[in-house]
C-alpha atoms as a PDB file:
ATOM      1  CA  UNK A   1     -16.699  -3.836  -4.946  1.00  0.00           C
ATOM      2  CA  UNK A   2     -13.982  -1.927  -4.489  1.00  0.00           C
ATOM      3  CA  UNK A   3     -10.570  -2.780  -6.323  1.00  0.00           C
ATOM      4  CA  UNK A   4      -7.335  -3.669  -4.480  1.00  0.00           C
ATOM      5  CA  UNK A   5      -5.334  -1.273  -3.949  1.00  0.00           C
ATOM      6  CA  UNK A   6      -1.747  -1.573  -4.861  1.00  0.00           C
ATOM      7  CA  UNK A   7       0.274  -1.203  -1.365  1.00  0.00           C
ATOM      8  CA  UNK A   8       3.805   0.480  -2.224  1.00  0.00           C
ATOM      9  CA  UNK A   9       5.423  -0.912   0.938  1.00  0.00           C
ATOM     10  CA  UNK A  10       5.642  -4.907   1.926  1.00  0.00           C
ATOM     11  CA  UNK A  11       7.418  -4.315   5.143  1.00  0.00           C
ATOM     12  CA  UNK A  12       8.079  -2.408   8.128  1.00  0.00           C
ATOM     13  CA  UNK A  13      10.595  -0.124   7.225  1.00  0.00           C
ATOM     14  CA  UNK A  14       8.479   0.386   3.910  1.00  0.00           C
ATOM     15  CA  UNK A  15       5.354   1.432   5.782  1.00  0.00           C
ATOM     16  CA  UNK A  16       7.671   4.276   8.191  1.00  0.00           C
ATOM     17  CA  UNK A  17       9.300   5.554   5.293  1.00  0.00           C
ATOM     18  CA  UNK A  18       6.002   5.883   3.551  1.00  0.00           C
ATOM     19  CA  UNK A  19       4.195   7.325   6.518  1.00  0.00           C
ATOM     20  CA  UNK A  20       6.736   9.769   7.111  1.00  0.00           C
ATOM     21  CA  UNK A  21       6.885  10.888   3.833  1.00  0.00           C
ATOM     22  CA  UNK A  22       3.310  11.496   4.206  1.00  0.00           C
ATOM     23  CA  UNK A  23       3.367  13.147   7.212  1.00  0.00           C
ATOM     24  CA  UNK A  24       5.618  15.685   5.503  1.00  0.00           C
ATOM     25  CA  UNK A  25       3.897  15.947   2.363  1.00  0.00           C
ATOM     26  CA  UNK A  26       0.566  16.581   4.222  1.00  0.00           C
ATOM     27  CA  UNK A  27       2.099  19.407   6.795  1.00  0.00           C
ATOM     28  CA  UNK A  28       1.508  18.762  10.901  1.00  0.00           C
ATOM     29  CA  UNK A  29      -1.807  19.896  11.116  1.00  0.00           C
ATOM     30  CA  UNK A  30      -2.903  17.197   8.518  1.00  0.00           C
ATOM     31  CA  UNK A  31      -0.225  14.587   9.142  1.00  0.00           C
ATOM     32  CA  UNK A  32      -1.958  14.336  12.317  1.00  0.00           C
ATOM     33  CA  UNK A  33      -5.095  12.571  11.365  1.00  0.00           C
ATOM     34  CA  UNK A  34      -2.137   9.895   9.939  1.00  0.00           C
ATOM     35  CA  UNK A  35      -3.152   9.004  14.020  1.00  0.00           C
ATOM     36  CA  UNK A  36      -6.497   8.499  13.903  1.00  0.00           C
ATOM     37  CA  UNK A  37      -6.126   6.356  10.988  1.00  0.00           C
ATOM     38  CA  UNK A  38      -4.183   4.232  13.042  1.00  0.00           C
ATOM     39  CA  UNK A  39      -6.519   4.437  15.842  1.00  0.00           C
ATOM     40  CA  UNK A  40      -9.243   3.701  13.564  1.00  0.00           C
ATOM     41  CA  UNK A  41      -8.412   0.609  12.454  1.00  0.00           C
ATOM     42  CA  UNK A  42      -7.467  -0.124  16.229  1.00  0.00           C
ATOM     43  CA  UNK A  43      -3.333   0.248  16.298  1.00  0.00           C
ATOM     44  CA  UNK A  44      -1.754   2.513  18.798  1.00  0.00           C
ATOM     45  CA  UNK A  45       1.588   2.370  17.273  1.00  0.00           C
ATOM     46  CA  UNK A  46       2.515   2.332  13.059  1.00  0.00           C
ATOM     47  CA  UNK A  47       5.117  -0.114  14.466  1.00  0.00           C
ATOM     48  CA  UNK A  48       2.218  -2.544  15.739  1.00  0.00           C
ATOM     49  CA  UNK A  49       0.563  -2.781  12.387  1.00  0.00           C
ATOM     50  CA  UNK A  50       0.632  -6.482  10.363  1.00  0.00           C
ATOM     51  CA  UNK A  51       1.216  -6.681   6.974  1.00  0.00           C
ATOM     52  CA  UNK A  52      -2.246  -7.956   6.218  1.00  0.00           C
ATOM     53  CA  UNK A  53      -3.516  -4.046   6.984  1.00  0.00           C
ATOM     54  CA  UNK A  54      -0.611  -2.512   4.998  1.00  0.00           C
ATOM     55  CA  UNK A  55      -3.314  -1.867   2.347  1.00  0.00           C
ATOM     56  CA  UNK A  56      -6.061  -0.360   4.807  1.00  0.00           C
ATOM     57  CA  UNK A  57      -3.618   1.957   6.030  1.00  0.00           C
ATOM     58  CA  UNK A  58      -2.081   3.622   2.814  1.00  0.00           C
ATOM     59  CA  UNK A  59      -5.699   3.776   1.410  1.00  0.00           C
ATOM     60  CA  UNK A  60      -6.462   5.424   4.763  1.00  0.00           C
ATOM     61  CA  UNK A  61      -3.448   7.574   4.877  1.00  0.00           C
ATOM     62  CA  UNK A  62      -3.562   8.451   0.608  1.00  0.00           C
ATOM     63  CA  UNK A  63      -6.988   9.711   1.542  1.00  0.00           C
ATOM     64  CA  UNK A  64      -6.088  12.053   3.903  1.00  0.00           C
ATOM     65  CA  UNK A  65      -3.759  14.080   0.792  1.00  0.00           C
END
């Protein structure tokens, strides 16, 4: 059991700024697989994704760094 994971964004604008930030931090060639989290978890668009998977995708995204 795995515990929750403490989400630093509760909105929209929260989850851009924070995936954009990562993008950056991680470079192109790695900010890229920032997509196939998304894709993973079925979203074509970071705009498309509900708050309840806000956690899934910054666990997703932190474990790309």
């Amino acid at each position: 059991f795995a515990p929750a994971i403490s989400c630093p964004f509760t909105d929209g604008k929260g989850l851009i700024d924070y995936v954009m930030s990562a993008y950056k931090a991680l470079g192109a060639a790695k900010g890229a697989n920032i997509q196939g989290v998304l894709t993973g978890m079925g979203y074509q668009n970071i705009n498309d994704v509900k708050p309840e998977h806000y956690a899934a995708l910054f666990a997703g995204v932190e474990a790309l760094k």
